[in-house]
N, C-alpha and C. Protein backbone atom coordinates (compact mmCIF):
# COMPACT_ATOMS: atom_id res chain seq x y z
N UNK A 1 -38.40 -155.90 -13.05
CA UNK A 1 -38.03 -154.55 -12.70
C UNK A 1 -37.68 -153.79 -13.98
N UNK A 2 -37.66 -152.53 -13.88
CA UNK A 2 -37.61 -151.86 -15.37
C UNK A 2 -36.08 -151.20 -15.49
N UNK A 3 -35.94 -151.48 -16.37
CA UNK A 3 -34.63 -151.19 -17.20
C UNK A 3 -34.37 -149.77 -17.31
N UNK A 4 -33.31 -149.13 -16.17
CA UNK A 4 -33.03 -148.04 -16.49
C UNK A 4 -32.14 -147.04 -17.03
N UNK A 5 -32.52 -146.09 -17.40
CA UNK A 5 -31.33 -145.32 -18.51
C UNK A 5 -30.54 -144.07 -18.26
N UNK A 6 -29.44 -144.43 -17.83
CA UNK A 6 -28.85 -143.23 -17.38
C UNK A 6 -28.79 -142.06 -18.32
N UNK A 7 -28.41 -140.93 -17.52
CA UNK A 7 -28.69 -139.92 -18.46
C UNK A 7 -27.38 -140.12 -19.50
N UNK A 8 -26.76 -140.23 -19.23
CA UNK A 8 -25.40 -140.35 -20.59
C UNK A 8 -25.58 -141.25 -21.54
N UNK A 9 -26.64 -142.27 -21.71
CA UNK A 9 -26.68 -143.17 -22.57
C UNK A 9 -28.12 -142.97 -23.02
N UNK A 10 -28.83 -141.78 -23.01
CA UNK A 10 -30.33 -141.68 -23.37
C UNK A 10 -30.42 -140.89 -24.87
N UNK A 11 -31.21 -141.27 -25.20
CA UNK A 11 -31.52 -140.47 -26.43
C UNK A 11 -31.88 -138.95 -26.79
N UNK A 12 -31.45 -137.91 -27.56
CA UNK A 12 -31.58 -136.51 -27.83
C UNK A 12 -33.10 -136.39 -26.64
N UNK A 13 -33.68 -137.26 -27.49
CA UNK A 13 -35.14 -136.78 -26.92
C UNK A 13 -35.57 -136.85 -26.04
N UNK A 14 -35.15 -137.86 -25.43
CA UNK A 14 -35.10 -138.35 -23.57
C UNK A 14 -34.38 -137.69 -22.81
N UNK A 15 -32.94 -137.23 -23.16
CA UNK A 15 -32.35 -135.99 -22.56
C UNK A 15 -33.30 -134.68 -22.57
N UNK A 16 -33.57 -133.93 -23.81
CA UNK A 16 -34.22 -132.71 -23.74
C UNK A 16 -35.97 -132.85 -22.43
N UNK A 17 -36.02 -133.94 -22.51
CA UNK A 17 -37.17 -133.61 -21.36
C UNK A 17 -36.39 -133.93 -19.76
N UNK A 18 -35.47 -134.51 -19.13
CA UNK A 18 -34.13 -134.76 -18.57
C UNK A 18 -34.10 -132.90 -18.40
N UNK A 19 -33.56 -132.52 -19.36
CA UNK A 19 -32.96 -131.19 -19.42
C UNK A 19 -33.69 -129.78 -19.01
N UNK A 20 -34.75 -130.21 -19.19
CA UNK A 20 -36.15 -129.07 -19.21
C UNK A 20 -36.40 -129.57 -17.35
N UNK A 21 -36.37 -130.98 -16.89
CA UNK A 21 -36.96 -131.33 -15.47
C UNK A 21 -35.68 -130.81 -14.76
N UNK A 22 -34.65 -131.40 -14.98
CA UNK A 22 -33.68 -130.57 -14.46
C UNK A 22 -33.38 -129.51 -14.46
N UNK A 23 -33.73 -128.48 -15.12
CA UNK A 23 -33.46 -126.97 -14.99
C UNK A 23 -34.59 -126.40 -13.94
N UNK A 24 -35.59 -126.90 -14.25
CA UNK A 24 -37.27 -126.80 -13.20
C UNK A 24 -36.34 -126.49 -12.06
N UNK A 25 -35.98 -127.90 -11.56
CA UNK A 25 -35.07 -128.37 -10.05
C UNK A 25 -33.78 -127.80 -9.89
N UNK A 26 -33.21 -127.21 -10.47
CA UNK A 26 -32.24 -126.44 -10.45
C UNK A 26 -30.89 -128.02 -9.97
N UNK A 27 -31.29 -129.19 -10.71
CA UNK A 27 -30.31 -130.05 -10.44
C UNK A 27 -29.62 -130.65 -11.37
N UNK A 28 -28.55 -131.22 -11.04
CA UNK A 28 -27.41 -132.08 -12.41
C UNK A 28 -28.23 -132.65 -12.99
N UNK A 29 -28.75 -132.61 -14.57
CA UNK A 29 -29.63 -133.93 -15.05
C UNK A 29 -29.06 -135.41 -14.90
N UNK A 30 -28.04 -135.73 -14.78
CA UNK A 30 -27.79 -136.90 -14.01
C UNK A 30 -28.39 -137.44 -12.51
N UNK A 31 -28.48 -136.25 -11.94
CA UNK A 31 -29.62 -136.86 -10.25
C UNK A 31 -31.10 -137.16 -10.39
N UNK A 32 -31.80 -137.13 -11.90
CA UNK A 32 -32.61 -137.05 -12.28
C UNK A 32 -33.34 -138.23 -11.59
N UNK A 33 -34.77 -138.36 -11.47
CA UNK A 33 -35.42 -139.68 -10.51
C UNK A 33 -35.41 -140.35 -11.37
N UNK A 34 -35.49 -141.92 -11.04
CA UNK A 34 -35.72 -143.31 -11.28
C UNK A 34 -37.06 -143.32 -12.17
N UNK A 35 -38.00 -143.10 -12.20
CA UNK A 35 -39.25 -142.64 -13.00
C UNK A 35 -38.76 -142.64 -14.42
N UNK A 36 -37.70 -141.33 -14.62
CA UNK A 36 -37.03 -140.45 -15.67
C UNK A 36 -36.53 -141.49 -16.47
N UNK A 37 -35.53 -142.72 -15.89
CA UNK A 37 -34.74 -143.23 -16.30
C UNK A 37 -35.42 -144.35 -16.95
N UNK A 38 -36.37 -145.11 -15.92
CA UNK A 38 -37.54 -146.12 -16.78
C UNK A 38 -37.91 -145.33 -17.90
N UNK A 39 -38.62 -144.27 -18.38
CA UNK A 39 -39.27 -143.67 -19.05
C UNK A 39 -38.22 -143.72 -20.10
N UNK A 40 -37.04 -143.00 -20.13
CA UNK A 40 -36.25 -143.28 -21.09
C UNK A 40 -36.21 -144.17 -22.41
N UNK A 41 -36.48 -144.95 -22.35
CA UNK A 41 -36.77 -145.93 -23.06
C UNK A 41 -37.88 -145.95 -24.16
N UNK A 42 -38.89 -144.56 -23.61
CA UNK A 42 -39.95 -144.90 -24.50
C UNK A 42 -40.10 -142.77 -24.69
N UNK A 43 -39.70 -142.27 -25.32
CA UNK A 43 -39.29 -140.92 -25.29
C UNK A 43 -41.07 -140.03 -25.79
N UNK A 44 -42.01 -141.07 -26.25
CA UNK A 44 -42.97 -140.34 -26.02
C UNK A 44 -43.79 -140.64 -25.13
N UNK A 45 -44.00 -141.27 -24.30
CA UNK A 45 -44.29 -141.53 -23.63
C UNK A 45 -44.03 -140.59 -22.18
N UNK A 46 -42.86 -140.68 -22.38
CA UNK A 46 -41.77 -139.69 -21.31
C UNK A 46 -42.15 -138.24 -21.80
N UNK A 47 -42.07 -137.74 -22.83
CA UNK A 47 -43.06 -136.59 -22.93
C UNK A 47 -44.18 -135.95 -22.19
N UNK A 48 -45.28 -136.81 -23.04
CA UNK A 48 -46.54 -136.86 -22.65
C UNK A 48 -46.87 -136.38 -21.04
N UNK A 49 -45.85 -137.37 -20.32
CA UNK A 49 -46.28 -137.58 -18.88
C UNK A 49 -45.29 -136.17 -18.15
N UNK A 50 -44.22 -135.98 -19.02
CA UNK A 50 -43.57 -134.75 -18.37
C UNK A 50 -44.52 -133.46 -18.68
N UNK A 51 -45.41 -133.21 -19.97
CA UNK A 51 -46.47 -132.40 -20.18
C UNK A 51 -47.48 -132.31 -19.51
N UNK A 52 -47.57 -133.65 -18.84
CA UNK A 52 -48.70 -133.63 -18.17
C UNK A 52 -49.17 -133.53 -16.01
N UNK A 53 -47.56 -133.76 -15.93
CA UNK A 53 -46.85 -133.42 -14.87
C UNK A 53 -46.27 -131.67 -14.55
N UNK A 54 -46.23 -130.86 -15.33
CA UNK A 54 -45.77 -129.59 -15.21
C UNK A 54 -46.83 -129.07 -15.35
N UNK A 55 -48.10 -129.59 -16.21
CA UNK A 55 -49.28 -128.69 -16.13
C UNK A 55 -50.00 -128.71 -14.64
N UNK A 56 -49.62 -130.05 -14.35
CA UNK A 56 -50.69 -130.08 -13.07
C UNK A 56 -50.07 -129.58 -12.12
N UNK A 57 -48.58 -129.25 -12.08
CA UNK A 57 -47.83 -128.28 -10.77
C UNK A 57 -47.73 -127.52 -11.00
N UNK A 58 -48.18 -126.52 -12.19
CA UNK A 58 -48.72 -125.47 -12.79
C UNK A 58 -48.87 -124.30 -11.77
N UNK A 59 -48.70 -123.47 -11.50
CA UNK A 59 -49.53 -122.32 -10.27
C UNK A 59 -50.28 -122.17 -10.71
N UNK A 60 -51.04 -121.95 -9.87
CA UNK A 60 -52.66 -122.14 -10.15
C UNK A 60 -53.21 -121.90 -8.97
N UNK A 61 -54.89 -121.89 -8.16
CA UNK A 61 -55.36 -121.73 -7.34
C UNK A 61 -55.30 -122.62 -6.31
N UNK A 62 -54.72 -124.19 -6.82
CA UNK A 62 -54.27 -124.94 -5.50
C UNK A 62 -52.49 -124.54 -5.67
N UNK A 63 -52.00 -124.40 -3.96
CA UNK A 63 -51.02 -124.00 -3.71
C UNK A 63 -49.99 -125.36 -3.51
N UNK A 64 -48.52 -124.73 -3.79
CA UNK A 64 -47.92 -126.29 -4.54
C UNK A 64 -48.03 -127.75 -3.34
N UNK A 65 -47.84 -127.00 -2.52
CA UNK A 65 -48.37 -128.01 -1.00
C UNK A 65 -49.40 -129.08 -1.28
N UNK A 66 -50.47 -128.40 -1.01
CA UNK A 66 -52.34 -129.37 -1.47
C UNK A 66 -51.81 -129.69 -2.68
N UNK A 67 -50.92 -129.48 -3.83
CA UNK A 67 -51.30 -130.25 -4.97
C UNK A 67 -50.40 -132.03 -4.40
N UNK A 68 -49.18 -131.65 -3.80
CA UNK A 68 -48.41 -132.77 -3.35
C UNK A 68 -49.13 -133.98 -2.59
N UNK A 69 -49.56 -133.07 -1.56
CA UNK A 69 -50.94 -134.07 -0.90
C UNK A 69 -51.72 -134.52 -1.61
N UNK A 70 -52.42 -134.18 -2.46
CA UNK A 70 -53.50 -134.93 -3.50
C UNK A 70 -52.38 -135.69 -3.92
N UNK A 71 -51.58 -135.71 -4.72
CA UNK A 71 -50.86 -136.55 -5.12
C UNK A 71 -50.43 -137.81 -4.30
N UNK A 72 -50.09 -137.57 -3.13
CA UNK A 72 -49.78 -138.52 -1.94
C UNK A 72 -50.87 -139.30 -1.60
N UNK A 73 -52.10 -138.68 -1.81
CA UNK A 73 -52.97 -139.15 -1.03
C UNK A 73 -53.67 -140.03 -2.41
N UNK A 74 -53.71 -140.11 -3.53
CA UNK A 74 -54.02 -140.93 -5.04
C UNK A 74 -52.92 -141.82 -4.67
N UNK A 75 -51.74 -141.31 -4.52
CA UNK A 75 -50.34 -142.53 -4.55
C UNK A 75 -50.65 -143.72 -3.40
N UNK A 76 -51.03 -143.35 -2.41
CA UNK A 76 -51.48 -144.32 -1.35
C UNK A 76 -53.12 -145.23 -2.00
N UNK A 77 -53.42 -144.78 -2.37
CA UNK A 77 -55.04 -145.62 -2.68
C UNK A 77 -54.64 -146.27 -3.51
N UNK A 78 -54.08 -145.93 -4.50
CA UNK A 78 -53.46 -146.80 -5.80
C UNK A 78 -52.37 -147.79 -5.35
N UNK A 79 -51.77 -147.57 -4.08
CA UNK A 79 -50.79 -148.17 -3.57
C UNK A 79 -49.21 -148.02 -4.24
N UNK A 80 -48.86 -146.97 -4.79
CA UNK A 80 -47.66 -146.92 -5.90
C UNK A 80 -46.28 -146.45 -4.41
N UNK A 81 -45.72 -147.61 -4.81
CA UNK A 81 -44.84 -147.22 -3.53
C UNK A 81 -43.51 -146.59 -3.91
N UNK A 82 -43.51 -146.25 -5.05
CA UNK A 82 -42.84 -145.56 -5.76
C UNK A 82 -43.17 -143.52 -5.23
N UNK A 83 -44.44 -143.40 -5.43
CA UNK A 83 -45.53 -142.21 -6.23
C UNK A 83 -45.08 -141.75 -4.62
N UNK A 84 -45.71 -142.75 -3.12
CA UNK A 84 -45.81 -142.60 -2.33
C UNK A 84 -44.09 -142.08 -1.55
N UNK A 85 -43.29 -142.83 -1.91
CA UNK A 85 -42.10 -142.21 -1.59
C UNK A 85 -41.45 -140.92 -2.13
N UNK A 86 -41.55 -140.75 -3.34
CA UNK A 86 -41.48 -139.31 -4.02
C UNK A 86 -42.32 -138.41 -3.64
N UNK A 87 -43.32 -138.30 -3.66
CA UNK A 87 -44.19 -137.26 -3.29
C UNK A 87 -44.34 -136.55 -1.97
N UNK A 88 -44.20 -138.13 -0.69
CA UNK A 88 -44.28 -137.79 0.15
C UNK A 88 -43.16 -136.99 0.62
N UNK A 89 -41.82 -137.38 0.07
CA UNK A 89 -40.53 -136.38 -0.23
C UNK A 89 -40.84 -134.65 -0.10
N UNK A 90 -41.80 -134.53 -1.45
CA UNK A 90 -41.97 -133.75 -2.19
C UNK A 90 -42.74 -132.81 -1.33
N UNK A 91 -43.92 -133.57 -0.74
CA UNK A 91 -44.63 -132.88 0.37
C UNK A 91 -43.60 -132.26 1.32
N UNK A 92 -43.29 -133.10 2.16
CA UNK A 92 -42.19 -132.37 3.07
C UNK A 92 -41.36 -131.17 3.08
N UNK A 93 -41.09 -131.37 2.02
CA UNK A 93 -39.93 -130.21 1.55
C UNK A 93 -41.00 -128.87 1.26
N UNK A 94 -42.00 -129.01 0.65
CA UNK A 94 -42.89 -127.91 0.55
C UNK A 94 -43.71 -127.77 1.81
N UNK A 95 -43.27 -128.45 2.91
CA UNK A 95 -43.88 -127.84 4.18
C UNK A 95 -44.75 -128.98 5.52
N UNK A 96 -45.21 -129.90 4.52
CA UNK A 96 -45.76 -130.84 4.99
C UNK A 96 -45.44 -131.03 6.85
N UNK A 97 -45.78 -131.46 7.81
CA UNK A 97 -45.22 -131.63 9.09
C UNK A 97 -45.76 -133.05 9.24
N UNK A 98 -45.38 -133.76 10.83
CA UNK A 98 -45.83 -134.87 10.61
C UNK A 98 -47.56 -134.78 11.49
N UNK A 99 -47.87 -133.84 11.93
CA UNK A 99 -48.91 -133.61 12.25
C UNK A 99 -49.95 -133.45 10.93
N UNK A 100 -49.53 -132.88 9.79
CA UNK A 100 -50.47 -132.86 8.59
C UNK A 100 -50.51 -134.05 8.05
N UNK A 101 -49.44 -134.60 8.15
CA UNK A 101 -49.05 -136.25 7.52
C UNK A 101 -50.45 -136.83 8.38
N UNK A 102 -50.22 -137.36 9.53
CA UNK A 102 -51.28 -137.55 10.19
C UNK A 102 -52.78 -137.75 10.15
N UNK A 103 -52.82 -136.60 9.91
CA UNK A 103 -54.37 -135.90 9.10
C UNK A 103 -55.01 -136.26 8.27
N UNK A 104 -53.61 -136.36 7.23
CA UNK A 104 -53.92 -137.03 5.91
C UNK A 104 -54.24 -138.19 5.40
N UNK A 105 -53.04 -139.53 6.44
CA UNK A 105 -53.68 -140.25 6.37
C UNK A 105 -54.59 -141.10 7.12
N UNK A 106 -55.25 -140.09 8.02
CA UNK A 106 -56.22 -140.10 8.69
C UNK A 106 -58.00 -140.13 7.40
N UNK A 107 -57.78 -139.22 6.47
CA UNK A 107 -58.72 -138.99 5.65
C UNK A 107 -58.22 -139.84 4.55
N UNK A 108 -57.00 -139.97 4.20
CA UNK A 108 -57.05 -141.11 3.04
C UNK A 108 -57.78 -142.21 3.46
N UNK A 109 -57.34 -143.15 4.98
CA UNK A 109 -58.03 -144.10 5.97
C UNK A 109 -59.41 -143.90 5.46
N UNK A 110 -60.36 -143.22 5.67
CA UNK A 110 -61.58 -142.63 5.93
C UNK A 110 -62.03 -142.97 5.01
N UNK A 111 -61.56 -142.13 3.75
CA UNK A 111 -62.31 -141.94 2.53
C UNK A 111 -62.47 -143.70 1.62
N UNK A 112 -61.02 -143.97 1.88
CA UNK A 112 -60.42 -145.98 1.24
C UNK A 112 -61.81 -146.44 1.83
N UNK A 113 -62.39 -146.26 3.36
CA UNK A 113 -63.16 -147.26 3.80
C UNK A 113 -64.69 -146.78 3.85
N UNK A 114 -64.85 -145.34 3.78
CA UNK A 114 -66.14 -144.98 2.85
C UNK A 114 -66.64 -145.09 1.70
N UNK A 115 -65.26 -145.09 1.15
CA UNK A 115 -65.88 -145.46 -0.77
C UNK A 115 -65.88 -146.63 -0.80
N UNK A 116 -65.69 -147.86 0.28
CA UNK A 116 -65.57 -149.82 0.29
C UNK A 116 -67.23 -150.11 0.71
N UNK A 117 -67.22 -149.34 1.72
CA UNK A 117 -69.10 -149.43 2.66
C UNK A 117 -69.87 -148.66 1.16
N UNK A 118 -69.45 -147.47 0.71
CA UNK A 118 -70.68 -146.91 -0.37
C UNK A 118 -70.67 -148.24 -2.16
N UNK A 119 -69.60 -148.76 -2.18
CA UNK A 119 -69.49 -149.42 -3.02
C UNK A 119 -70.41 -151.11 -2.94
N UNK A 120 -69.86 -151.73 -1.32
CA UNK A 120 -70.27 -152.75 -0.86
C UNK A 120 -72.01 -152.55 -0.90
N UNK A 121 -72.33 -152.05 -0.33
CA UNK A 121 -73.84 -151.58 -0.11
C UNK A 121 -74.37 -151.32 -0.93
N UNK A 122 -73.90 -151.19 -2.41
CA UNK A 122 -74.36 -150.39 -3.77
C UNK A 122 -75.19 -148.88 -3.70
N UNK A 123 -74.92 -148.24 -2.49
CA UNK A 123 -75.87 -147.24 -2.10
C UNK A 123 -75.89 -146.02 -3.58
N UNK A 124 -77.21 -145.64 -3.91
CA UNK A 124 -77.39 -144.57 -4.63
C UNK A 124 -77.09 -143.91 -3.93
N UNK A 125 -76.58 -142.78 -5.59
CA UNK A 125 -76.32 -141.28 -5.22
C UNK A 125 -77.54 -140.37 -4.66
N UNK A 126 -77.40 -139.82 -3.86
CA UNK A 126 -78.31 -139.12 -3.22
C UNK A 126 -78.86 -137.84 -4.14
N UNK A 127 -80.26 -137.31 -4.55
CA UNK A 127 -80.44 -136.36 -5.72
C UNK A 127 -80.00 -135.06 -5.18
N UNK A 128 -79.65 -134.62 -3.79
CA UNK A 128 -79.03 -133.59 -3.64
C UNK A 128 -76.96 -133.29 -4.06
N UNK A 129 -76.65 -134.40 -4.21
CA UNK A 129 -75.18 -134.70 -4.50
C UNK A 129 -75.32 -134.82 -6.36
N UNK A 130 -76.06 -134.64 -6.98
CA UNK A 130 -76.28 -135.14 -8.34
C UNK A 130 -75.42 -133.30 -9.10
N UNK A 131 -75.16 -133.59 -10.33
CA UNK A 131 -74.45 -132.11 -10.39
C UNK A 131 -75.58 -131.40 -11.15
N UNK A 132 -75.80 -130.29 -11.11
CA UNK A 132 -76.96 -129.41 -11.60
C UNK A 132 -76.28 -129.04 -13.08
């Protein structure tokens, strides 16, 4: 299990990204997630992934909802039962119901056992699906 770092015992640099996620959330950087605290430990690393986490919840043309779901729905295929409990959090709170839940992983279901049959079968790409 990974060694985690509270916020009072983290480094300048591990705080200032701590400090920047917590202001986002409008929360104590001490309630900061479990993620935060593993990461700690390795302050570029913890960067990187906080740079690369704010770009992708970015506003933008997907609305913050669908970005949570994609996220939920990668966290389940990958199996991160971590990704899957946060997010699915995350979903909720931005609106999610359990009827969309549903749905979703109705098509996560779908897609896990379409891409197993297109993989198993070695089926070519079809030249109308090819990108122009």
């Amino acid at each position: 299990m990974a060694k985690l770092t509270e916020y009072k015992d983290m480094s300048p640099r591990a705080k200032a990204v701590v400090d920047g996620i917590a202001t986002a959330r409008a929360i104590d950087p001490s309630a900061i997630n479990n993620v935060w605290k593993a990461l700690a430990r390795h302050p570029a690393v913890m960067e990187q992934f906080a740079a690369e986490m704010k770009a992708a919840f970015a506003p933008g043309k997907l609305d913050p909802l669908t970005k949570e779901l994609i996220y939920l729905a990668v966290s389940i295929t990958n199996q991160c039962d971590y990704c899957i409990a946060s997010h699915g959090t995350m979903a909720r709170r931005k609106g999610m119901s359990e009827e969309m839940h549903e749905e979703l992983m109705a098509v996560v279901l779908a897609a896990q056992k379409g891409n197993k049959i297109a993989t198993a079968y070695r089926v070519p790409v079809d030249a109308a699906f090819e990108e122009q």
